[in-house]
Protein backbone atom coordinates (compact mmCIF):
# COMPACT_ATOMS: atom_id res chain seq x y z
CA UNK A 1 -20.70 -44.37 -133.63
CA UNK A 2 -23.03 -41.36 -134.34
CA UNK A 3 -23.89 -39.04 -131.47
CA UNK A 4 -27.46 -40.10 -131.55
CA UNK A 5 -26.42 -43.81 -131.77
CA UNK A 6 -24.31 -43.85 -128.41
CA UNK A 7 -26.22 -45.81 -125.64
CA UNK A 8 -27.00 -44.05 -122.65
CA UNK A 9 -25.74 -43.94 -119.21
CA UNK A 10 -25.53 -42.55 -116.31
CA UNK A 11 -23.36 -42.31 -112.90
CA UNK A 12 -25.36 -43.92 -110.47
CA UNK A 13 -24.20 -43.89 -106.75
CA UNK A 14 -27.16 -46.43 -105.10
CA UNK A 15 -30.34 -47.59 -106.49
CA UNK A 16 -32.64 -49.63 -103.32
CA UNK A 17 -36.10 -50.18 -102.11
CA UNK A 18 -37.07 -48.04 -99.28
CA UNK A 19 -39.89 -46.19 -97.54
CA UNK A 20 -39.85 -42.74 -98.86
CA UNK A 21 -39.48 -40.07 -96.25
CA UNK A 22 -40.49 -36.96 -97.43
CA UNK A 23 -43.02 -35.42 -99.46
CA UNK A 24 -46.77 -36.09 -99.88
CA UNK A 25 -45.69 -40.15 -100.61
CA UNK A 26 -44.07 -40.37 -97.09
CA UNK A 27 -44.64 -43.83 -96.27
CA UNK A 28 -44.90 -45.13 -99.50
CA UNK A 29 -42.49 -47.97 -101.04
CA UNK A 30 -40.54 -46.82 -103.41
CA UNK A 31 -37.85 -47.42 -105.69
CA UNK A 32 -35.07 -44.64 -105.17
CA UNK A 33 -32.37 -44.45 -108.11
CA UNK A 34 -29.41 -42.09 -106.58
CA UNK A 35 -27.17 -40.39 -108.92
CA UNK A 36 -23.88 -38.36 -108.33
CA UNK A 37 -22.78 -35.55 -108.63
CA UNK A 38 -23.83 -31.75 -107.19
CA UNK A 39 -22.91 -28.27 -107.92
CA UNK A 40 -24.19 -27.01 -104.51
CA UNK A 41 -22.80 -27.88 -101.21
CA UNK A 42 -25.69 -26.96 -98.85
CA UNK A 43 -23.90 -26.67 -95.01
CA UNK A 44 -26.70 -29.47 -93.98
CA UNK A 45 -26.51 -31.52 -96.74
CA UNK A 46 -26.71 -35.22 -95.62
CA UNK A 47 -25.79 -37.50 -98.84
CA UNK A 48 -22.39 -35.52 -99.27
CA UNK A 49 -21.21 -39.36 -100.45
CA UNK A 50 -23.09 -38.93 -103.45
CA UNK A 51 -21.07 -35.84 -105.07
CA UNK A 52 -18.35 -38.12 -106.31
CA UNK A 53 -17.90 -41.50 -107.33
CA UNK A 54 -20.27 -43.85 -108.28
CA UNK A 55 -20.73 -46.11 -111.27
CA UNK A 56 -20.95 -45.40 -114.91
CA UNK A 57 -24.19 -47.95 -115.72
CA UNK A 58 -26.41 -48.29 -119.14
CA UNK A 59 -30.08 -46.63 -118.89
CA UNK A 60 -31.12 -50.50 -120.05
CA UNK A 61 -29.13 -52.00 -116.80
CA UNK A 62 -31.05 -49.03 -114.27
CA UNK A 63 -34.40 -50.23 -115.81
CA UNK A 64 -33.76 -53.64 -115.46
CA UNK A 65 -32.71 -52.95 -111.33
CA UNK A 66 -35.49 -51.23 -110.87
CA UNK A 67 -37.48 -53.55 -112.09
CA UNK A 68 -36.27 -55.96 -110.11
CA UNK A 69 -38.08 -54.89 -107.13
CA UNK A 70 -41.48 -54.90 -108.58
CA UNK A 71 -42.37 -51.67 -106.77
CA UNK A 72 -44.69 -49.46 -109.03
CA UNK A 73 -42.96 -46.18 -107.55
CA UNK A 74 -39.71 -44.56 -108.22
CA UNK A 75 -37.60 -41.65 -106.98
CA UNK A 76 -35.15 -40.11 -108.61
CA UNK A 77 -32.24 -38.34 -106.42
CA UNK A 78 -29.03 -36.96 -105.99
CA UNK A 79 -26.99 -35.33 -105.00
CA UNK A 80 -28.43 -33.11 -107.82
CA UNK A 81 -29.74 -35.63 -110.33
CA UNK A 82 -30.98 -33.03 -113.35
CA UNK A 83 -26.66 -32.40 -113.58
CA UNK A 84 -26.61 -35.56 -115.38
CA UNK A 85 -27.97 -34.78 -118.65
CA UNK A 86 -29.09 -38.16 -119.42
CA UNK A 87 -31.46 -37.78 -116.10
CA UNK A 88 -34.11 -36.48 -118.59
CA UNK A 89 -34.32 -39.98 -120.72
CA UNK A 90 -33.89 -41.32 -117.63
CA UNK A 91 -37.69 -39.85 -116.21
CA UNK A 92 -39.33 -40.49 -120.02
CA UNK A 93 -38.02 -44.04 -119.85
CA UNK A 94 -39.41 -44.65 -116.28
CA UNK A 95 -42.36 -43.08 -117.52
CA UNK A 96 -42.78 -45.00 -120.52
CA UNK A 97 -42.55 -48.16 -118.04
CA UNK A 98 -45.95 -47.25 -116.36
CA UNK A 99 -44.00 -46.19 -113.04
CA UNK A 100 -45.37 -43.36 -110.74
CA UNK A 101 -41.93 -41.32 -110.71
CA UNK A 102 -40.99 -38.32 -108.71
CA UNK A 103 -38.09 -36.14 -109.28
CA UNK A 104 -35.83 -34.71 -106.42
CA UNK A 105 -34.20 -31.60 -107.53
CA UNK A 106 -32.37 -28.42 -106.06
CA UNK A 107 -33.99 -25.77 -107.88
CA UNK A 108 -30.65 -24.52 -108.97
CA UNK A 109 -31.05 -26.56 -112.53
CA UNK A 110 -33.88 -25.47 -115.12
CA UNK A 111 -36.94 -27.97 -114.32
CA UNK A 112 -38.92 -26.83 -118.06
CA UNK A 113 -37.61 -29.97 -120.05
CA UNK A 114 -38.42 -32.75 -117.54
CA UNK A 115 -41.43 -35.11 -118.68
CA UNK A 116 -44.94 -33.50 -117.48
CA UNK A 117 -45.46 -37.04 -115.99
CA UNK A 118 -43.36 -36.75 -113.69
CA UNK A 119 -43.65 -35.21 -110.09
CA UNK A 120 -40.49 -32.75 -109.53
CA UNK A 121 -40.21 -31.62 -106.00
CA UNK A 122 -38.40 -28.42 -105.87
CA UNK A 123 -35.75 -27.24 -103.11
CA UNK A 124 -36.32 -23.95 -102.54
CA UNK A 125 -32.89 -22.60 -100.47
CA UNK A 126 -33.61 -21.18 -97.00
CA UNK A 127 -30.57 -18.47 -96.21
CA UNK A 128 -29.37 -21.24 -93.75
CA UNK A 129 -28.36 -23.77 -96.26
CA UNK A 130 -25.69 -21.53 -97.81
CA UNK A 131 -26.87 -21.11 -101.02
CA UNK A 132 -29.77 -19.05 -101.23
CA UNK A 133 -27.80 -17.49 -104.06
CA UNK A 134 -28.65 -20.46 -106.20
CA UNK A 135 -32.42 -20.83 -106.43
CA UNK A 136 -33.28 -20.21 -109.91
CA UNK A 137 -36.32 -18.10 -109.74
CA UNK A 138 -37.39 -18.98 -113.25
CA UNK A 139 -38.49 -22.54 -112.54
CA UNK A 140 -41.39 -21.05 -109.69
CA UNK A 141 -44.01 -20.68 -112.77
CA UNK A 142 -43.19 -23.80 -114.18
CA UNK A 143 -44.57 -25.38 -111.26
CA UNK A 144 -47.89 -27.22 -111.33
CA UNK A 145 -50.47 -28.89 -108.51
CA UNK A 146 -48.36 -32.03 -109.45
CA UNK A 147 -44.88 -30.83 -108.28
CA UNK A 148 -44.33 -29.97 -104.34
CA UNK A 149 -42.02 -27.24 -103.56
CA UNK A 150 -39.85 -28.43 -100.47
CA UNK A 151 -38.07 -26.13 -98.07
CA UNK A 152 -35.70 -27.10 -95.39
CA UNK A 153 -35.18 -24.63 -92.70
CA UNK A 154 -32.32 -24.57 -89.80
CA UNK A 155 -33.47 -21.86 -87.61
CA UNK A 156 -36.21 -19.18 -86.62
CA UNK A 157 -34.63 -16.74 -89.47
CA UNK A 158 -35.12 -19.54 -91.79
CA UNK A 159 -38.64 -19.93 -91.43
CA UNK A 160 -39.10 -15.81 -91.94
CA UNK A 161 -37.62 -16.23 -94.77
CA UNK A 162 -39.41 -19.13 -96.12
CA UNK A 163 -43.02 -17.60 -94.78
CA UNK A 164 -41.65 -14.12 -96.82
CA UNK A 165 -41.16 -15.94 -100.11
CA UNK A 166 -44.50 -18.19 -99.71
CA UNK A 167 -46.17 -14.53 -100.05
CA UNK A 168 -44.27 -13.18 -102.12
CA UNK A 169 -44.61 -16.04 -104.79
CA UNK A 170 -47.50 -17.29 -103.48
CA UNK A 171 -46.26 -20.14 -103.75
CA UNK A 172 -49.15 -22.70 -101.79
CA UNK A 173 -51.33 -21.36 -104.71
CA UNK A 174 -48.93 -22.95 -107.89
CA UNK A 175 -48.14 -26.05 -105.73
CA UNK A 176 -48.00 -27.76 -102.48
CA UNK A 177 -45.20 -26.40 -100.02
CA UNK A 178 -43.41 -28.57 -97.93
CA UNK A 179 -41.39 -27.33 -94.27
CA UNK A 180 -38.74 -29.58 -93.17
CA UNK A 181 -36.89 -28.75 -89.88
CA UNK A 182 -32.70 -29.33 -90.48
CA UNK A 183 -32.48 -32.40 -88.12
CA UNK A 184 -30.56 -31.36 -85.27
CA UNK A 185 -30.74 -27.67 -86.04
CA UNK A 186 -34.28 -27.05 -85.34
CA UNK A 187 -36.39 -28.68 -82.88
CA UNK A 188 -39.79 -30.05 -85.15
CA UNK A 189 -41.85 -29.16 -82.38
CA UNK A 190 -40.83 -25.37 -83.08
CA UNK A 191 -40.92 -25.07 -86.17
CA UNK A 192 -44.67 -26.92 -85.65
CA UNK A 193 -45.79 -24.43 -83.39
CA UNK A 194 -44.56 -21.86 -85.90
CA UNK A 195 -46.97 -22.65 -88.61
CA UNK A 196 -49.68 -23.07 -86.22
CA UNK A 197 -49.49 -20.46 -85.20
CA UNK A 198 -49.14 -18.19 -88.31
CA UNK A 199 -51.85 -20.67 -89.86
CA UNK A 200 -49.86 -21.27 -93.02
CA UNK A 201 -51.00 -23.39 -95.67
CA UNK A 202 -48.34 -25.48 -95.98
CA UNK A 203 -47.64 -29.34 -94.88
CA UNK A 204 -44.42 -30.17 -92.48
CA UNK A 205 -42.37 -32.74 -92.50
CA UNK A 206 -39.87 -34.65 -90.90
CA UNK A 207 -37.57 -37.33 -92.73
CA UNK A 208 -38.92 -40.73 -91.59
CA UNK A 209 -36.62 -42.93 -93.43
CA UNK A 210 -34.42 -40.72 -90.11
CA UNK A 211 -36.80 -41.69 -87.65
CA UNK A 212 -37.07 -45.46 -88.15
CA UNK A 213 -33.06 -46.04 -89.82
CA UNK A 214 -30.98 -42.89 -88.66
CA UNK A 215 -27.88 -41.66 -91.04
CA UNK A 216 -27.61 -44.92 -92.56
CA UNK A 217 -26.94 -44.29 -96.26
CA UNK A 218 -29.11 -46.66 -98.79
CA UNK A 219 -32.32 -46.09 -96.36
C-alpha cells in the first residue's frame, strides 16, 4: 500500500468526557483525547502514565468516540501530543467535524503546522520543571489572541522567572498568559498575592478537574 494510502492512527492512552480544568474554558465540558508518548519529563509532571503504552487506534475509530459523547468541545493532550505526527490530521479532522478544539502542547515541538482553527495552549517551562532547556523560543511569534500561553510555577524563583520572560517577550501582548501554582509546591494563595501585587496582566489558575476529583487519572 502506497505511503499516502496507509490509514491513519494514532497511540491513544484515554479519550473521556470531563470538565476541563485549565485554561480560559475551565468549566467547560469537553471531550479530552489523551495520547502517549513525551520527550520531556518535567519533575511535576502528573500524567507520567501517559509516556508509554497505550493503544494503536484508526483516526476513523477516535472520531467516532468522540462523537459518541455529543460534546461540541475537544482537547487534545498528552503527554506531548504534537510527538505523534499524525496529531496534525488529527486537529484538521476534528476541525473539519465543526468541533471547538484546543491543543495542549509543551512548547518543546514546533506549533507553525497545526490548523489555525485550532486553540494551542503553549507550556512555557519555569526553571522548576527541569526543563527550561527545552522551550523552543521560535514558536513565541507564532502565537495569536487565539492560543493561551500557560506557565506552571513551583516556587517564588519560578514566578521571577516567569514575570522576567512576560517582559521580555511581552508575551500578554501576542496572547493570553496563564499562572498555574505546582499543586503542592506552591501555596495558590501566594502565588495570588504575587500577581496582585505586581499587577500583572495575566489570569491564574488552579486545576479544577484537582479540586472536585483529585489525582484520579481519566478526570
Amino acid at each position: 500500500m502506497p505511503p499516502s494510502d496507509r490509514p491513519v492512527t494514532l497511540r491513544i492512552t484515554e479519550i473521556f468526557h470531563s470538565l476541563q480544568g485549565e485554561t480560559s474554558r475551565a468549566g467547560l465540558p469537553t471531550v479530552f483525547v489523551r495520547l502517549t508518548g513525551c520527550p520531556l519529563r518535567c519533575t511535576w509532571c502528573d500524567t507520567e502514565y501517559a509516556f508509554t503504552g497505550g493503544t494503536a487506534r484508526s483516526l476513523d475509530d477516535v472520531l467516532a468516540e468522540v462523537a459518541s459523547h455529543r460534546c461540541p468541545t475537544v482537547c487534545v493532550t498528552g503527554g506531548e501530543p504534537l510527538s505523534q505526527k499524525n496529531c496534525l490530521p488529527l486537529l484538521t479532522a476534528l476541525c473539519d467535524a465543526g468541533y471547538s478544539v484546543s491543543l495542549e502542547t509543551s512548547g518543546a515541538l514546533d506549533i507553525g503546522d497545526v490548523d489555525p482553527r485550532v486553540s494551542r495552549i503553549v507550556d512555557l517551562k519555569a526553571p522548576g520543571s527541569g526543563e527550561e532547556a527545552r522551550n523552543l523560543s521560535s514558536n513565541i511569534p507564532l502565537l495569536t489572541p487565539h492560543d493561551e500561553l500557560k506557565l506552571v510555577l513551583a516556587g517564588e524563583a519560578d514566578y521571577a522567572w516567569a514575570k522576567a520572560r512576560i517582559a521580555e517577550y511581552r508575551l500578554t501582548d501576542r496572547c493570553p498568559v496563564l499562572l498555574a501554582p505546582v499543586q503542592g509546591q506552591l501555596n495558590p494563595a501566594d502565588l495570588a498575592a504575587w500577581i496582585l501585587r505586581d499587577k500583572l496582566p495575566v489570569r491564574m489558575q488552579v486545576q479544577l478537574h484537582k479540586v472536585i476529583w483529585g489525582n484520579e487519572p481519566g478526570r
